[in-house]
C-alpha atoms as a PDB file:
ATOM      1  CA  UNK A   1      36.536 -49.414  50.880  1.00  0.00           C
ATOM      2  CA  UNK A   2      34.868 -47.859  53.990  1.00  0.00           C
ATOM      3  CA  UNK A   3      31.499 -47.613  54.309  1.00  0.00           C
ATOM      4  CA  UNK A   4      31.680 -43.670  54.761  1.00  0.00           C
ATOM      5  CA  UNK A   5      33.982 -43.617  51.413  1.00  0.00           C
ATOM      6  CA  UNK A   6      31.142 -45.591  49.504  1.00  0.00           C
ATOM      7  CA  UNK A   7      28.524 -43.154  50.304  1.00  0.00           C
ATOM      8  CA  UNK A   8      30.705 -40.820  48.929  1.00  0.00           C
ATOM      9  CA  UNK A   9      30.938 -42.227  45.622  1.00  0.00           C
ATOM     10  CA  UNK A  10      27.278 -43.242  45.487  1.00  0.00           C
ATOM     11  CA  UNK A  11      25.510 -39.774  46.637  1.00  0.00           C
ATOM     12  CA  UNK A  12      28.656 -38.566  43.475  1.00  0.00           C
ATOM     13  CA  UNK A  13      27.417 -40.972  41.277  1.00  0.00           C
ATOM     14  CA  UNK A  14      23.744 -39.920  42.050  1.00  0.00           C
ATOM     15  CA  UNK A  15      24.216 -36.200  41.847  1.00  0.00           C
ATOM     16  CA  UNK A  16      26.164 -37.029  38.132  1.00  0.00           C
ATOM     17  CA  UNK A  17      22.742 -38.566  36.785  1.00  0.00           C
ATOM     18  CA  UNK A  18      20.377 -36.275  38.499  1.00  0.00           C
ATOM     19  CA  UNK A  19      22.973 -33.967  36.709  1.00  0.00           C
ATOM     20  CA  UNK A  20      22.718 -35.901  33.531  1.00  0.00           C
ATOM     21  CA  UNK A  21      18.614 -35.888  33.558  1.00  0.00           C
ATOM     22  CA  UNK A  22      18.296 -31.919  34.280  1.00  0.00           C
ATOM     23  CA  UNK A  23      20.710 -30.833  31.292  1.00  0.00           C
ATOM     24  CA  UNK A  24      18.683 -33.508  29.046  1.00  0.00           C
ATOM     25  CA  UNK A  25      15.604 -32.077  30.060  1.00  0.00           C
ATOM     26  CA  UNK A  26      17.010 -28.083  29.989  1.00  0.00           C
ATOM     27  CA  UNK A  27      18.931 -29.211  26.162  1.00  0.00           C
ATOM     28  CA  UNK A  28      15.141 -30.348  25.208  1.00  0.00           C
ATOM     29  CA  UNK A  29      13.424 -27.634  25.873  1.00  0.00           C
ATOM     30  CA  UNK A  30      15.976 -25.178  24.772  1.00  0.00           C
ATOM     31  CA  UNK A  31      16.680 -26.439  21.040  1.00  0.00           C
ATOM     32  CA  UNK A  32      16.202 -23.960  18.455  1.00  0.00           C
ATOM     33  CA  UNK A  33      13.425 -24.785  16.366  1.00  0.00           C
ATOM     34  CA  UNK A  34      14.637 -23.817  12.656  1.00  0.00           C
ATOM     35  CA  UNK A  35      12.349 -20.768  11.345  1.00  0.00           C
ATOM     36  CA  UNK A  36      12.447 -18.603   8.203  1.00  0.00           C
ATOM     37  CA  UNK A  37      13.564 -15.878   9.919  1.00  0.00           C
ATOM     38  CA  UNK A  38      16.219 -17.276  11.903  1.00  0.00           C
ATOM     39  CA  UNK A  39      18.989 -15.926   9.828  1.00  0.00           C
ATOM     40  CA  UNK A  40      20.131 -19.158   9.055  1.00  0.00           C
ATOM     41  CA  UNK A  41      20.044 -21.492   6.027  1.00  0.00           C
ATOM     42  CA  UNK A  42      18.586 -24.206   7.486  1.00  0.00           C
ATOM     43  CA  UNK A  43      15.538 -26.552   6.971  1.00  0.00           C
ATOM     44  CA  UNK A  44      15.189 -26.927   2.805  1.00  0.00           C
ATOM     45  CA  UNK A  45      16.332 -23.137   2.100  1.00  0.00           C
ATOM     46  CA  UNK A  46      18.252 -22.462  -0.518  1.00  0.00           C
ATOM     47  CA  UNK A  47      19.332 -19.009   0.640  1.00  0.00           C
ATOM     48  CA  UNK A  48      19.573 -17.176   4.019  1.00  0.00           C
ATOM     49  CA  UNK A  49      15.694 -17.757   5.131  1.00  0.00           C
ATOM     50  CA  UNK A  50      14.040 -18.020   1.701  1.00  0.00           C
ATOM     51  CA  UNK A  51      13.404 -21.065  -0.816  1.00  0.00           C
ATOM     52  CA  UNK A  52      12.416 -24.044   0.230  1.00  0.00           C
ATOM     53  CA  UNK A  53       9.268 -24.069   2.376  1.00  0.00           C
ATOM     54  CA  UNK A  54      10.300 -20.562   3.483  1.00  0.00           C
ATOM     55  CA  UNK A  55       9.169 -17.197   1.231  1.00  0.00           C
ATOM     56  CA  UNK A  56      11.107 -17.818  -2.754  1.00  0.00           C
ATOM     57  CA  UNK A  57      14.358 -15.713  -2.560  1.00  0.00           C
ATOM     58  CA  UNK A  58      13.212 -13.917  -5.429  1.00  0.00           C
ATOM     59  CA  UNK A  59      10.334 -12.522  -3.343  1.00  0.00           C
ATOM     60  CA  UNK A  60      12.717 -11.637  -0.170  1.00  0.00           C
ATOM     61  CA  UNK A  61      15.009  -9.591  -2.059  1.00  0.00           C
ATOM     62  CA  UNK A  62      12.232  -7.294  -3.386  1.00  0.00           C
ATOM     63  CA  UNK A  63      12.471  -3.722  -2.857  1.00  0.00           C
ATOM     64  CA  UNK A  64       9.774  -2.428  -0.632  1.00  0.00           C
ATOM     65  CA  UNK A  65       7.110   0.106  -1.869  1.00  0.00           C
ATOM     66  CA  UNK A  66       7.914   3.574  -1.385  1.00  0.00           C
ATOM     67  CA  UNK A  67       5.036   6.307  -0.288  1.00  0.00           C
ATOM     68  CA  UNK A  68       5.495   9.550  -1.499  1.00  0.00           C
ATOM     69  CA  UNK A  69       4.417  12.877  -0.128  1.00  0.00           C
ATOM     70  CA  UNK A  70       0.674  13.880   0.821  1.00  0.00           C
ATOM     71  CA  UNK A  71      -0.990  16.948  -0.378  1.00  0.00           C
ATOM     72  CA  UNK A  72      -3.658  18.050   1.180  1.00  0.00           C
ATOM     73  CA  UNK A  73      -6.325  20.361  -0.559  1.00  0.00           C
ATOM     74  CA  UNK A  74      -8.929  21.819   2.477  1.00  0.00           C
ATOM     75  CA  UNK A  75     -12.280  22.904   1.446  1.00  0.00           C
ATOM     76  CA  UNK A  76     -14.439  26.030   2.989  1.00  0.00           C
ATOM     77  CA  UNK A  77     -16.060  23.644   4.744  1.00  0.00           C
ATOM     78  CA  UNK A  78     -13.243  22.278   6.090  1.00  0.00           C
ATOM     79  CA  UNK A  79     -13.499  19.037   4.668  1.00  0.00           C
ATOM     80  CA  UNK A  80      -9.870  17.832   3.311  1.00  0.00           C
ATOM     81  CA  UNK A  81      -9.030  15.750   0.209  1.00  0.00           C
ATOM     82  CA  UNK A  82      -5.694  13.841   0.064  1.00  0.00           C
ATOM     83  CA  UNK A  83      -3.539  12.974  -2.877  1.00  0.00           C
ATOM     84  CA  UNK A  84      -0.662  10.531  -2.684  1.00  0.00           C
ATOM     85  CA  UNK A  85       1.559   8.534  -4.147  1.00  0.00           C
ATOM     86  CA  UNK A  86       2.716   5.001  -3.970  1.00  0.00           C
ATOM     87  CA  UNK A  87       5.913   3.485  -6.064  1.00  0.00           C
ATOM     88  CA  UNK A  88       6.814  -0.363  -6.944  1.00  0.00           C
ATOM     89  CA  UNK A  89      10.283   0.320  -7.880  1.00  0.00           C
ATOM     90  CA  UNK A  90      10.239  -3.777  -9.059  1.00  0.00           C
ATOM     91  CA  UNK A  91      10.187  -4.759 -12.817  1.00  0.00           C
ATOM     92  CA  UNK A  92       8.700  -7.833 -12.848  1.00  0.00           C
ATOM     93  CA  UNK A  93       6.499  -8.116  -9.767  1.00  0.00           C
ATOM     94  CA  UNK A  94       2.843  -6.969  -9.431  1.00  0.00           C
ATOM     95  CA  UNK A  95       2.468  -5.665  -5.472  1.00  0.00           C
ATOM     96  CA  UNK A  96      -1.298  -6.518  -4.914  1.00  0.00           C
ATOM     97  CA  UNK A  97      -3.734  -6.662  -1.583  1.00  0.00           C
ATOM     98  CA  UNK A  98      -1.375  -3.814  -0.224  1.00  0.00           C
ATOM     99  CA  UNK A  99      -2.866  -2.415   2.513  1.00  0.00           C
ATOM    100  CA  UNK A 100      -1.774   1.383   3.494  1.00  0.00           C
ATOM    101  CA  UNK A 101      -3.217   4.077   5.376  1.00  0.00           C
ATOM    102  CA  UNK A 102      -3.304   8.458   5.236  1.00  0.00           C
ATOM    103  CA  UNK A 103      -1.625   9.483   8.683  1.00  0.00           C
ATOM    104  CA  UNK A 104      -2.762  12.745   9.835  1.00  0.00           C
ATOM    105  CA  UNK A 105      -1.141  14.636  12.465  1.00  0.00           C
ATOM    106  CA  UNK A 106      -2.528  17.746  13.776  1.00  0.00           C
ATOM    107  CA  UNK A 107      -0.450  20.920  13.963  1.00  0.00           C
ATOM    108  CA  UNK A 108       1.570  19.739  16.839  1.00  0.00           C
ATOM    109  CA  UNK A 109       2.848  16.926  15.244  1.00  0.00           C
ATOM    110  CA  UNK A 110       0.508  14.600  16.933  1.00  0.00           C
ATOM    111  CA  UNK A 111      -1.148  11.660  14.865  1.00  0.00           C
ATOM    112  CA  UNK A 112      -4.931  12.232  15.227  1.00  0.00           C
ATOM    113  CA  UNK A 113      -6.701  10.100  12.229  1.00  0.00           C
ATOM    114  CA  UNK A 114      -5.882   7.019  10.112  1.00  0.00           C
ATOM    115  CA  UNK A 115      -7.875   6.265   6.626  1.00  0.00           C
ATOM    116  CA  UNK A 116      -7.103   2.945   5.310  1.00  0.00           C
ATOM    117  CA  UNK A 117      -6.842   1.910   1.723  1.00  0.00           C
ATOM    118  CA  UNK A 118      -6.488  -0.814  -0.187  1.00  0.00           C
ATOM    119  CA  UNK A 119      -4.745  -1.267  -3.983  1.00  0.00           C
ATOM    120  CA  UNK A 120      -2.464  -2.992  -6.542  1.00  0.00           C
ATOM    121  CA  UNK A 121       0.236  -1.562  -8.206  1.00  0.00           C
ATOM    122  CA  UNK A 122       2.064  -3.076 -11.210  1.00  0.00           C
ATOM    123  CA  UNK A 123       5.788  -3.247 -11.720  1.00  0.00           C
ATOM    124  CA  UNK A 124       7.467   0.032 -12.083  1.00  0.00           C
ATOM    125  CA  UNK A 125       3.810   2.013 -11.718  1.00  0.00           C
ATOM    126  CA  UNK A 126       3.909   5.084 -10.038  1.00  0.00           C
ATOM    127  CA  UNK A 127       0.159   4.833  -8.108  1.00  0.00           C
ATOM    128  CA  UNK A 128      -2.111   7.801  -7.545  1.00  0.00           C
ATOM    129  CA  UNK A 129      -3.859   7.132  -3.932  1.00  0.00           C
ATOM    130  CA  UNK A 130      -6.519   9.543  -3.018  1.00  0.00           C
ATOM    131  CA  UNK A 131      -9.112   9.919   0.235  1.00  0.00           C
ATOM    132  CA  UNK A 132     -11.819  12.716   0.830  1.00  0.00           C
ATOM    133  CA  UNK A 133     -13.170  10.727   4.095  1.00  0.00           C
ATOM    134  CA  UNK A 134     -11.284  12.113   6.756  1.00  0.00           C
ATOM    135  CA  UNK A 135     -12.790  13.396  10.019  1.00  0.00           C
ATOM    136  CA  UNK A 136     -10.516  16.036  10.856  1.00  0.00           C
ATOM    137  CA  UNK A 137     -10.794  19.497   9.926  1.00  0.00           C
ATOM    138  CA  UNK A 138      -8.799  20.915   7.556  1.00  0.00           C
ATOM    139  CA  UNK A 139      -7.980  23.918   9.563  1.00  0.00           C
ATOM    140  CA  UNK A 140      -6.132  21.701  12.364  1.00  0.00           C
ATOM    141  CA  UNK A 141      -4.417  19.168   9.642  1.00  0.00           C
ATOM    142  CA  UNK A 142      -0.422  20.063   9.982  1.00  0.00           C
ATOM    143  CA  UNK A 143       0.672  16.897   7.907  1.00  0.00           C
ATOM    144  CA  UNK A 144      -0.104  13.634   6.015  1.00  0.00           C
ATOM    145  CA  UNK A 145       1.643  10.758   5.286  1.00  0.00           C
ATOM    146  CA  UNK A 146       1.507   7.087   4.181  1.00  0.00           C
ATOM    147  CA  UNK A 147       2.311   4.161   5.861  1.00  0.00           C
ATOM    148  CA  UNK A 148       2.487   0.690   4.269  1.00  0.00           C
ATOM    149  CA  UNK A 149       2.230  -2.487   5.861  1.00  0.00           C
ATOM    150  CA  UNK A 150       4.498  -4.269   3.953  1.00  0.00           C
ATOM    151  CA  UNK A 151       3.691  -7.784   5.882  1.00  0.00           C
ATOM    152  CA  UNK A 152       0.036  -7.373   3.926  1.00  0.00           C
ATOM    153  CA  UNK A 153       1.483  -7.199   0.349  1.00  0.00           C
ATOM    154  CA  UNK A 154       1.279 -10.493  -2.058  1.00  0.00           C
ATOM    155  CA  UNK A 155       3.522 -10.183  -4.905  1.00  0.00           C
ATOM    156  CA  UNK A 156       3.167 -12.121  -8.400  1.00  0.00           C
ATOM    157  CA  UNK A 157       5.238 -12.193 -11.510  1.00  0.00           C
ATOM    158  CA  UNK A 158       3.745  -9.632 -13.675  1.00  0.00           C
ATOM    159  CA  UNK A 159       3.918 -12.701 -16.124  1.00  0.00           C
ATOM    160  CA  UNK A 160       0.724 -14.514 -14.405  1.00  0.00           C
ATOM    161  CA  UNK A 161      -1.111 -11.110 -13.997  1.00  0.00           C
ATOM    162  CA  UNK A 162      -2.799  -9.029 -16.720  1.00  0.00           C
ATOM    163  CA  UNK A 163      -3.143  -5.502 -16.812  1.00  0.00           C
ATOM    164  CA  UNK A 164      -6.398  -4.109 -18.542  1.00  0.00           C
ATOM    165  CA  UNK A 165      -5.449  -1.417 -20.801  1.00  0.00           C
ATOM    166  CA  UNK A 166      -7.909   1.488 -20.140  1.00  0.00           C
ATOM    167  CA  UNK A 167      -7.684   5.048 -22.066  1.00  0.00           C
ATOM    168  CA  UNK A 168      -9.449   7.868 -22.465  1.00  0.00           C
ATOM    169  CA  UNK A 169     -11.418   8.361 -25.812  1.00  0.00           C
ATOM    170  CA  UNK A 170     -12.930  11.543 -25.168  1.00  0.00           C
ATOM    171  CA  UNK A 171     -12.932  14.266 -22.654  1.00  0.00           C
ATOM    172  CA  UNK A 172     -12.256  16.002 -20.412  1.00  0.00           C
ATOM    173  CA  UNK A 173     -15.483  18.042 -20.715  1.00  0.00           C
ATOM    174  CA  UNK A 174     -16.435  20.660 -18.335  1.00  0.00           C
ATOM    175  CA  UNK A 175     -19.853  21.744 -17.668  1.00  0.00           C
ATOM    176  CA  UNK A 176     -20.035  24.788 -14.676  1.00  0.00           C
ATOM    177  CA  UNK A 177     -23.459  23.416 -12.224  1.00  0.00           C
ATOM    178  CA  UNK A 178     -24.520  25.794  -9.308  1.00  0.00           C
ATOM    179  CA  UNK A 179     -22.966  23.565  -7.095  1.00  0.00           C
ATOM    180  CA  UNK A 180     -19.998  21.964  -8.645  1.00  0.00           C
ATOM    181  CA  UNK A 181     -17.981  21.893 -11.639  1.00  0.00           C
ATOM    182  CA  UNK A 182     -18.457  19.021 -13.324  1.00  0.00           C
ATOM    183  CA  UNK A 183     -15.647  17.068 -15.710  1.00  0.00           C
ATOM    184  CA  UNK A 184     -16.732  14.343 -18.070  1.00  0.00           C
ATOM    185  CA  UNK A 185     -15.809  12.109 -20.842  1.00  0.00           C
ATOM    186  CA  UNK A 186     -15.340   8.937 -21.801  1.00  0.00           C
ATOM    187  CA  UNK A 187     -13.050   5.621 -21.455  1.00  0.00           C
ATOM    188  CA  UNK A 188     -12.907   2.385 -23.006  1.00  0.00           C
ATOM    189  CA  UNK A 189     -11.055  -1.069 -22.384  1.00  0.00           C
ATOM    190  CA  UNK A 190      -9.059  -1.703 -25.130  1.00  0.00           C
ATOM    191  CA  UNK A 191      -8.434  -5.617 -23.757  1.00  0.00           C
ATOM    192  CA  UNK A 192     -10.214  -8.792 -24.384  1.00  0.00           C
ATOM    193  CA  UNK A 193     -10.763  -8.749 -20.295  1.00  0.00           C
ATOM    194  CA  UNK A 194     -12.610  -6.725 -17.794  1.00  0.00           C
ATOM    195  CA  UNK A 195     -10.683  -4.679 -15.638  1.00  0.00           C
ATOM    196  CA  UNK A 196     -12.040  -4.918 -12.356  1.00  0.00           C
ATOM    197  CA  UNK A 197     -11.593  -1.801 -11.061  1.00  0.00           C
ATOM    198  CA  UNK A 198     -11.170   1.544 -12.623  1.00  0.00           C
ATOM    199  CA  UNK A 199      -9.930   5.068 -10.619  1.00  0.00           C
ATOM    200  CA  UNK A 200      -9.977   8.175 -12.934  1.00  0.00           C
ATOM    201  CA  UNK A 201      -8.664  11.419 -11.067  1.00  0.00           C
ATOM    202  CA  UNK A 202      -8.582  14.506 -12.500  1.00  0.00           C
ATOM    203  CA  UNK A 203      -5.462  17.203 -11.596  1.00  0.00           C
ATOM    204  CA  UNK A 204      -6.424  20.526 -11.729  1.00  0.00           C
ATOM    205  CA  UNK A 205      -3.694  23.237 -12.109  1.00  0.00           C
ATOM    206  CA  UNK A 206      -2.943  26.836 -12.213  1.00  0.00           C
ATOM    207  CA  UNK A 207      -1.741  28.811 -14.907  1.00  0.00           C
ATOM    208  CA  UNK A 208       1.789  28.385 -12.683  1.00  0.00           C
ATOM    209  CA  UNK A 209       1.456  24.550 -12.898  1.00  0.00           C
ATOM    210  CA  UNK A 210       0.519  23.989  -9.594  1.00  0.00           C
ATOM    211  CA  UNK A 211      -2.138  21.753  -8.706  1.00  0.00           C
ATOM    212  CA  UNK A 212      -5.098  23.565  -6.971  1.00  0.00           C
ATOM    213  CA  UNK A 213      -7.382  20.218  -6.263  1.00  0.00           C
ATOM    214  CA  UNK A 214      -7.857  16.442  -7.261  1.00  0.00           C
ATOM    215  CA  UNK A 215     -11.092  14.371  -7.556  1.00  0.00           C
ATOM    216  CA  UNK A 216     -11.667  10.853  -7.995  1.00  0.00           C
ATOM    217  CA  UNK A 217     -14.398   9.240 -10.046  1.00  0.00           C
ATOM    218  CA  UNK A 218     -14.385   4.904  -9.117  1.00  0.00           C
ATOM    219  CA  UNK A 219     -16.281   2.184 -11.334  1.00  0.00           C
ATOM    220  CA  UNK A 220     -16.001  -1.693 -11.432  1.00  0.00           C
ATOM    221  CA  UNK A 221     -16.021  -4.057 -14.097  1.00  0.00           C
ATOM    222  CA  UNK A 222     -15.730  -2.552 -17.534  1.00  0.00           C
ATOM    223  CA  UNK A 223     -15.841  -5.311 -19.976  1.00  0.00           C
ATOM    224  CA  UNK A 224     -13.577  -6.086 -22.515  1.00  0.00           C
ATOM    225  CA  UNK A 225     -13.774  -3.689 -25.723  1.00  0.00           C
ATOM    226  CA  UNK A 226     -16.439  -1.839 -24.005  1.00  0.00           C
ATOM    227  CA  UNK A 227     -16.520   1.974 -22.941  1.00  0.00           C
ATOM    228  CA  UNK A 228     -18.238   3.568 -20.423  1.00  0.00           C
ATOM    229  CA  UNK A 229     -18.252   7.729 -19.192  1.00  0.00           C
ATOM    230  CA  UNK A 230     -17.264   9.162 -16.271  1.00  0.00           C
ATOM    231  CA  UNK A 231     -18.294  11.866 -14.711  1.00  0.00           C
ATOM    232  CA  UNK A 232     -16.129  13.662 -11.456  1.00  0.00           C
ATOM    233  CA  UNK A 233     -17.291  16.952  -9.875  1.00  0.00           C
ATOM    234  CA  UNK A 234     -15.233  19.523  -8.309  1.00  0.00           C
ATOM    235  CA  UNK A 235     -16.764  22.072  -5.148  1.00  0.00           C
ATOM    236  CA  UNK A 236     -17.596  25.012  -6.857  1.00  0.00           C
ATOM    237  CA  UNK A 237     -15.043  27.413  -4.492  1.00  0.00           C
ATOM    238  CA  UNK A 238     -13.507  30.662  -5.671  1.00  0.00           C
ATOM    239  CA  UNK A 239     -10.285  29.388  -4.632  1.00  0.00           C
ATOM    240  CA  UNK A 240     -10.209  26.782  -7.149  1.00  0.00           C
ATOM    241  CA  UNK A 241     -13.043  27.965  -9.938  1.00  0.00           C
ATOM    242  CA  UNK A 242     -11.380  31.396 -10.237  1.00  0.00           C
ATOM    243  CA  UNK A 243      -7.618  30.215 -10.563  1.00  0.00           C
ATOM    244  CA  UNK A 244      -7.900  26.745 -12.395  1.00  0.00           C
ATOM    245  CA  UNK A 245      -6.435  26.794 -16.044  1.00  0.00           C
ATOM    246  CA  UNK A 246      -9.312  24.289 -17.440  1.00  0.00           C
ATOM    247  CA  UNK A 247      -6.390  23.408 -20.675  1.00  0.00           C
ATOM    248  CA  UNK A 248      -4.383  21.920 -18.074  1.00  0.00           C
ATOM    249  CA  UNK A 249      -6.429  19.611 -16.446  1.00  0.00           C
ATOM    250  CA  UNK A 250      -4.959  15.649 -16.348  1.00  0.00           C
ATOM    251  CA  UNK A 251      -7.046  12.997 -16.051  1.00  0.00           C
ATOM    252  CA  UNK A 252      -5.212  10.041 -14.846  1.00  0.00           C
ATOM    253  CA  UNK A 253      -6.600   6.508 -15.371  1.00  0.00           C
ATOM    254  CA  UNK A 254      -5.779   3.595 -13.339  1.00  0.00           C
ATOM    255  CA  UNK A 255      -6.786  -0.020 -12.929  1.00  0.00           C
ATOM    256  CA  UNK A 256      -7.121  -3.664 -11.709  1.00  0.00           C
END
């Protein structure tokens, strides 16, 4: 072999392991590193990225919570209250730390204020979520609307999470103040546990069966067996004082 034809095949046999060492290093640092959201049963999964060490597959296939429509009740003072609504369309799964926020968009259609909530809805519960803390004026509101962040919620079996069972035993009372009409009564917690948190909103309706305003009364920690009274007050407005049908008032309780 000439010496011209074996610098040929070394400098070949060269470039094939410099070759060789760049795809090693380029295969290296381009391997897929398995994830849980892949879309690929891989790792320990039992299913398409859940079981294993991924998210169960009985949590993945959850339906997500739905939010329902806003309405939006605006005061003379044009201070706005919000009532909405938040489903968990799932029978056997309690949604909790769900995190969720009023939307408002002014008249254009432009979003100009987020209120952030927090709650926990049981399986099947359709949720009452209500906000009287917004900024914008009522006049300049066009819309509301919640949006969940779905990546927040933790879900349990409904199994390994109680429910306090809170009613009503009296009420709802109304006494008419100079200010404010004021609805009262009375709950109690008919379980051997505190509930942790307790919302009672009253509806208010006309003698159509339209709802003319909402208010929220909050309290924590009612022990078991115990009752306490609540007490919610309503602007005293003509647009609400002179059309509400007091014998249709709801009071809604819910809890945590």
């Amino acid at each position: 072999m000439t010496r011209g034809m074996k610098k040929f095949v070394y400098g070949v046999f060269y470039l094939a392991v410099f070759g060789l060492v760049i795809f090693g290093i380029y295969a290296k640092n381009t391997v897929v590193v398995p994830t849980c959201t892949d879309g690929i049963m891989n790792q320990n999964e039992t299913g398409i990225d859940c079981g294993g060490s991924c998210i169960s597959c009985a949590v993945k296939n959850l339906k997500e919570l739905k939010g329902g429509s806003v309405s939006i009740f605006g005061l003379e003072d044009g201070r706005s209250v919000f009532l909405g609504t938040i489903v968990n369309p799932n029978e056997d799964y309690v949604a909790s730390d769900i995190s969720y926020e009023f939307v408002v968009f002014d008249t254009t259609g432009y979003p100009v204020e987020r209120i952030l909530g927090t709650d926990t809805i049981f399986p099947l519960e359709k949720r009452y979520v209500f906000s009287a803390s917004a900024d914008t004026n009522a006049q300049y509101i066009g819309s509301v609307k919640i949006e969940i962040a779905s990546s927040s919620v933790k879900w349990d079996t409904f199994y390994d999470t109680l429910k306090p069972d809170v009613h009503t035993i009296s009420g709802p009372n109304f006494s008419d103040e100079e200010r404010s009409l004021r609805i009262s009564g009375a709950i109690k917690n008919e379980s051997s546990f505190s509930a942790y948190e307790t919302k009672v909103i009253a509806l208010l309706f006309d003698k159509y069966d339209d709802v003319l305003f909402a208010s929220q009364w909050t309290t924590s920690d009612i022990p078991g067996f115990s009752t306490k009274d609540f007490s919610i007050l309503i602007p005293r407005e003509r647009n609400i004082i002179d059309h509400i049908d007091r014998g249709k008032t709801k009071i809604l309780i819910q809890t945590q």
